[in-house]
Protein backbone atom coordinates (compact mmCIF):
# COMPACT_ATOMS: atom_id res chain seq x y z
CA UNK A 1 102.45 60.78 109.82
CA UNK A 2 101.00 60.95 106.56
CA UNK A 3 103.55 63.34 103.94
CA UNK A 4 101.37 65.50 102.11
CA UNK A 5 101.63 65.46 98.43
CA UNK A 6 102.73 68.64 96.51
CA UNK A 7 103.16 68.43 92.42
CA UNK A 8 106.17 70.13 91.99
CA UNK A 9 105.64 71.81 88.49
CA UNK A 10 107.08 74.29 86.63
CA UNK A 11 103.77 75.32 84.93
CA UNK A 12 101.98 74.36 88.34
CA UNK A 13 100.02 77.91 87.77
CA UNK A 14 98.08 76.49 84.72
CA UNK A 15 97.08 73.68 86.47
CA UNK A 16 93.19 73.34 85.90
CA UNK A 17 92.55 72.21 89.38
CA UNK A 18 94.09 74.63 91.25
CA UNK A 19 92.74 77.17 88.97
CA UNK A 20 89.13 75.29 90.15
CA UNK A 21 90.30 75.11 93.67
CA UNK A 22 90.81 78.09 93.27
CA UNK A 23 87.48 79.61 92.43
CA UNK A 24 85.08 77.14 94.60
CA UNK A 25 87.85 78.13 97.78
CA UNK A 26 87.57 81.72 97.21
CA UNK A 27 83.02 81.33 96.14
CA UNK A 28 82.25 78.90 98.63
CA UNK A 29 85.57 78.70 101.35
CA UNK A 30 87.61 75.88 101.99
CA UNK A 31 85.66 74.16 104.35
CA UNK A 32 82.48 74.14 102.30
CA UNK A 33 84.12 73.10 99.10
CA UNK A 34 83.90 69.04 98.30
CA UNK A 35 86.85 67.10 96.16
CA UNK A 36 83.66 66.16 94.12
CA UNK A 37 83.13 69.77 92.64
CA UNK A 38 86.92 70.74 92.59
CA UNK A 39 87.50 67.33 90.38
CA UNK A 40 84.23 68.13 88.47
CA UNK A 41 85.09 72.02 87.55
CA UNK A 42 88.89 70.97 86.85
CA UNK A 43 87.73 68.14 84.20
CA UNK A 44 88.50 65.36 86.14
CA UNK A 45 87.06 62.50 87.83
CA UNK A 46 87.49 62.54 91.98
CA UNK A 47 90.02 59.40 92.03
CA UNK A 48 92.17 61.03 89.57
CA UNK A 49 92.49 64.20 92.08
CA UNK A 50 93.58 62.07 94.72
CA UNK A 51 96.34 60.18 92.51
CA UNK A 52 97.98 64.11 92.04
CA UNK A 53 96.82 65.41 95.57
CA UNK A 54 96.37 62.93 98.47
CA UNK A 55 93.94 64.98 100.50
CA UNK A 56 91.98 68.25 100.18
CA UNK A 57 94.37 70.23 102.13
CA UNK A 58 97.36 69.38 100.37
CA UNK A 59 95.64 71.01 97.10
CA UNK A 60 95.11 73.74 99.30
CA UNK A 61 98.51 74.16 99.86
CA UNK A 62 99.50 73.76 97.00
CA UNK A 63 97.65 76.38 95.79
CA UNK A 64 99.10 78.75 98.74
CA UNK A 65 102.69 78.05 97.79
CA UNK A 66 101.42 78.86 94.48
CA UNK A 67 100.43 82.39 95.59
CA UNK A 68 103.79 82.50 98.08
CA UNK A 69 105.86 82.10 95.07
CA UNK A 70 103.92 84.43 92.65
CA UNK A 71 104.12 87.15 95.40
CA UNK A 72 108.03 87.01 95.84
CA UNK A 73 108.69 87.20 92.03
CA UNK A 74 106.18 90.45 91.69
CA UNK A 75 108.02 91.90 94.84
CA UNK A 76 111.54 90.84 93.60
CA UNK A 77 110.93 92.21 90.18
CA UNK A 78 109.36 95.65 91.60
CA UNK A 79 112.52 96.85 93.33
CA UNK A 80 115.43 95.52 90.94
CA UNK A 81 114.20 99.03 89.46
CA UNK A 82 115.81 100.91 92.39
CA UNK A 83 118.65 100.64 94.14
CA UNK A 84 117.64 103.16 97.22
CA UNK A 85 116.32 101.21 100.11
CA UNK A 86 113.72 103.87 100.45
CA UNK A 87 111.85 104.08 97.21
CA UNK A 88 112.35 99.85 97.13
CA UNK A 89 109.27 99.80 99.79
CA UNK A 90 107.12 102.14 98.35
CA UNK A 91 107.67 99.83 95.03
CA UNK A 92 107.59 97.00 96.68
CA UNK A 93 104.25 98.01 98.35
CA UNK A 94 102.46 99.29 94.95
CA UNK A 95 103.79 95.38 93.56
CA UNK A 96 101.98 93.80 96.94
CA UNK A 97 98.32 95.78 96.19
CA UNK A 98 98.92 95.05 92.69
CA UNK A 99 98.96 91.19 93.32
CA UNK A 100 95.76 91.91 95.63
CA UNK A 101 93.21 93.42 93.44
CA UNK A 102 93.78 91.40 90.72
CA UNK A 103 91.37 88.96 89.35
CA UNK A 104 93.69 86.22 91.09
CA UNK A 105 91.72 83.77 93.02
CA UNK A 106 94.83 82.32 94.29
CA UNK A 107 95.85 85.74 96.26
CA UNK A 108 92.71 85.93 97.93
CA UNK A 109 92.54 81.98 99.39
CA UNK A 110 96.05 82.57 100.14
CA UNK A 111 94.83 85.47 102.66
CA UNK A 112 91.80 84.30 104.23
CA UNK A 113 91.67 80.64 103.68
CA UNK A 114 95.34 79.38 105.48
CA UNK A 115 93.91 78.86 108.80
CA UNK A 116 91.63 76.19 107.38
CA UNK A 117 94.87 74.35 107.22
CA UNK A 118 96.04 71.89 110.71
CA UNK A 119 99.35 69.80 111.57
CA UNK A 120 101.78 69.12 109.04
CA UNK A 121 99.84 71.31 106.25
CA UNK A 122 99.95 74.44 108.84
CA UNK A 123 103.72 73.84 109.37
CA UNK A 124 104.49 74.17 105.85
CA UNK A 125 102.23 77.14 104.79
CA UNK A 126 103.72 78.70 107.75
CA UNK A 127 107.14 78.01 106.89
CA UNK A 128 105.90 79.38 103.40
CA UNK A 129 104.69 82.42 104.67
CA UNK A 130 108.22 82.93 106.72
CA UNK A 131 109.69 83.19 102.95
CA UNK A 132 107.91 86.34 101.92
CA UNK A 133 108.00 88.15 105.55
CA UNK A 134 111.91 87.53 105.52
CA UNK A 135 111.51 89.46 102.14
CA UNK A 136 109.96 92.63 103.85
CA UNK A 137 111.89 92.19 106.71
CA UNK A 138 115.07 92.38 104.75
CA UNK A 139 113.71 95.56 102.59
CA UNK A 140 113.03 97.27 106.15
CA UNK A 141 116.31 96.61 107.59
CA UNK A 142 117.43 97.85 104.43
CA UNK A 143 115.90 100.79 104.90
CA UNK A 144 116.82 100.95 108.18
CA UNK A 145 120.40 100.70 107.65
CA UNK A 146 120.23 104.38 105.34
CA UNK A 147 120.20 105.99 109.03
CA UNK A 148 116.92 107.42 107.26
CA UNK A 149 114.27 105.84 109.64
CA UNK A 150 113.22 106.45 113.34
CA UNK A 151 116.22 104.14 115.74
CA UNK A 152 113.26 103.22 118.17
CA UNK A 153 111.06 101.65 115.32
CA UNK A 154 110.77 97.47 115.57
CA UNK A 155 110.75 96.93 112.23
CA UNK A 156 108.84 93.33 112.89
CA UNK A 157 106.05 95.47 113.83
CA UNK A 158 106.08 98.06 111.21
CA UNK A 159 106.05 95.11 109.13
CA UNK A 160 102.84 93.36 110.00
CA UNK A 161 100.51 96.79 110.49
CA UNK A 162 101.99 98.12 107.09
CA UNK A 163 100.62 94.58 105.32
CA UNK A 164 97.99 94.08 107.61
CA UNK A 165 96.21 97.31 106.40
CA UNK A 166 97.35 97.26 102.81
CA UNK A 167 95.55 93.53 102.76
CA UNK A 168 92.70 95.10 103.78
CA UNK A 169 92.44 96.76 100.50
CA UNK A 170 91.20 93.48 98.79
CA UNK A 171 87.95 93.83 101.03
CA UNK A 172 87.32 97.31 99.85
CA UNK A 173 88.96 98.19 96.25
CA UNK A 174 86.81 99.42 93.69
CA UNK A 175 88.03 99.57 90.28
CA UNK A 176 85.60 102.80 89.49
CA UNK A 177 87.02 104.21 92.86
CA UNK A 178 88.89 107.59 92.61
CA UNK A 179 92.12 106.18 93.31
CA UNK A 180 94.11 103.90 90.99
CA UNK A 181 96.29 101.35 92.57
CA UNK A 182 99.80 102.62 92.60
CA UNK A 183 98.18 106.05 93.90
CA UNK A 184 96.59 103.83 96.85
CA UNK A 185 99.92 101.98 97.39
CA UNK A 186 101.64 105.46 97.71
CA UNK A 187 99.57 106.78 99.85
CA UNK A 188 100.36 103.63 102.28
CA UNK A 189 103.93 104.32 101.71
CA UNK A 190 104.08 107.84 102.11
CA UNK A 191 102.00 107.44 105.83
CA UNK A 192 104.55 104.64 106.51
CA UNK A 193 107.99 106.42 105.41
CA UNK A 194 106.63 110.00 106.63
CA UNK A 195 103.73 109.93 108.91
CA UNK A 196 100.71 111.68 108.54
CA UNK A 197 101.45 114.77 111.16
CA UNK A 198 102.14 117.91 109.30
CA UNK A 199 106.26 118.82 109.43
CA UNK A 200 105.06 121.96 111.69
CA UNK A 201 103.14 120.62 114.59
CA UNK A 202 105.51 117.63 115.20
CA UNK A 203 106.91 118.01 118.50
């Protein structure tokens, strides 16, 4: 099997051709973009693409493990300014949006492009992708553990529809819209953490 080939870089985010890959990936999709144009809008000619990433896909993970990492930090960074397991989701869900409307092509491949990955490439974005759920999963147990949440919740689940609707937020977002962000984030948070019945007609 042929090992796909990463570039392990410190300063991998100003990398020209990911930044390219980037922008063709998100404009065109992955499928659609050639190693011709990604070489061409990253300065370089196609041979000297392949000597840094042997195929197509491996840029494209590349680029996702690129977007894996920057997620974490933003996440990690949003709750070291809480310690109550509680508030660390609702900051760690206004970090999340924050990552998704921004001008980031990298975000945006990372969310609808990975499934235009097979085999060996698949394996490692999903092993990738296992990094940052274990994240959330470990702020939900967190929260979990206060005594503060519902016993019958599965917290796997509560995981995937919380993210799986706040994603959608990318497809809709307007910066001119009446919310801003963190307001949109909170409102996410306060539907997860409280519901959206009113305290008097719960049963």
């Amino acid at each position: 099997m042929t090992k796909l080939k990463l570039i392990k870089d410190s300063k991998q985010d100003e990398d020209p051709l990911l930044k390219a890959a980037g922008k063709l990936f998100r404009q065109k999709g992955f499928a659609s973009t050639t190693v011709r144009e990604i070489a061409g809008a990253g300065g370089m000619l196609p041979g000297s693409l392949h000597y840094r990433y042997a195929t197509k896909e491996s840029l494209l993970l590349a680029l996702m493990e690129q977007g894996i990492t920057q997620a974490i930090n933003a996440v990690r960074s949003a709750i070291a300014a809480s310690r109550d397991p509680i508030e660390r989701v609702r900051l760690a869900l206004r970090a999340h949006l924050r990552l998704l409307i921004h001008e980031d092509d990298t975000i945006y491949v990372l969310l609808y492009e990975w499934r235009a990955l097979s085999g060996e490439a698949r394996e490692t974005m999903v092993r990738l992708r296992d990094r940052y759920d274990a994240l959330w999963d470990g702020l939900l147990y967190e929260a979990a553990g206060t005594g503060r949440l519902r016993t019958e919740i599965d917290l796997k689940l509560v995981r995937l529809s919380t993210l799986g609707a706040v994603n959608w937020v990318a497809q809709w977002y307007s910066p001119g819209g009446d919310l801003a962000p963190d307001e949109i984030a909170d409102t996410f948070a306060n539907n997860l953490l409280h519901g959206i019945l009113a305290e008097d007609r719960k049963e």
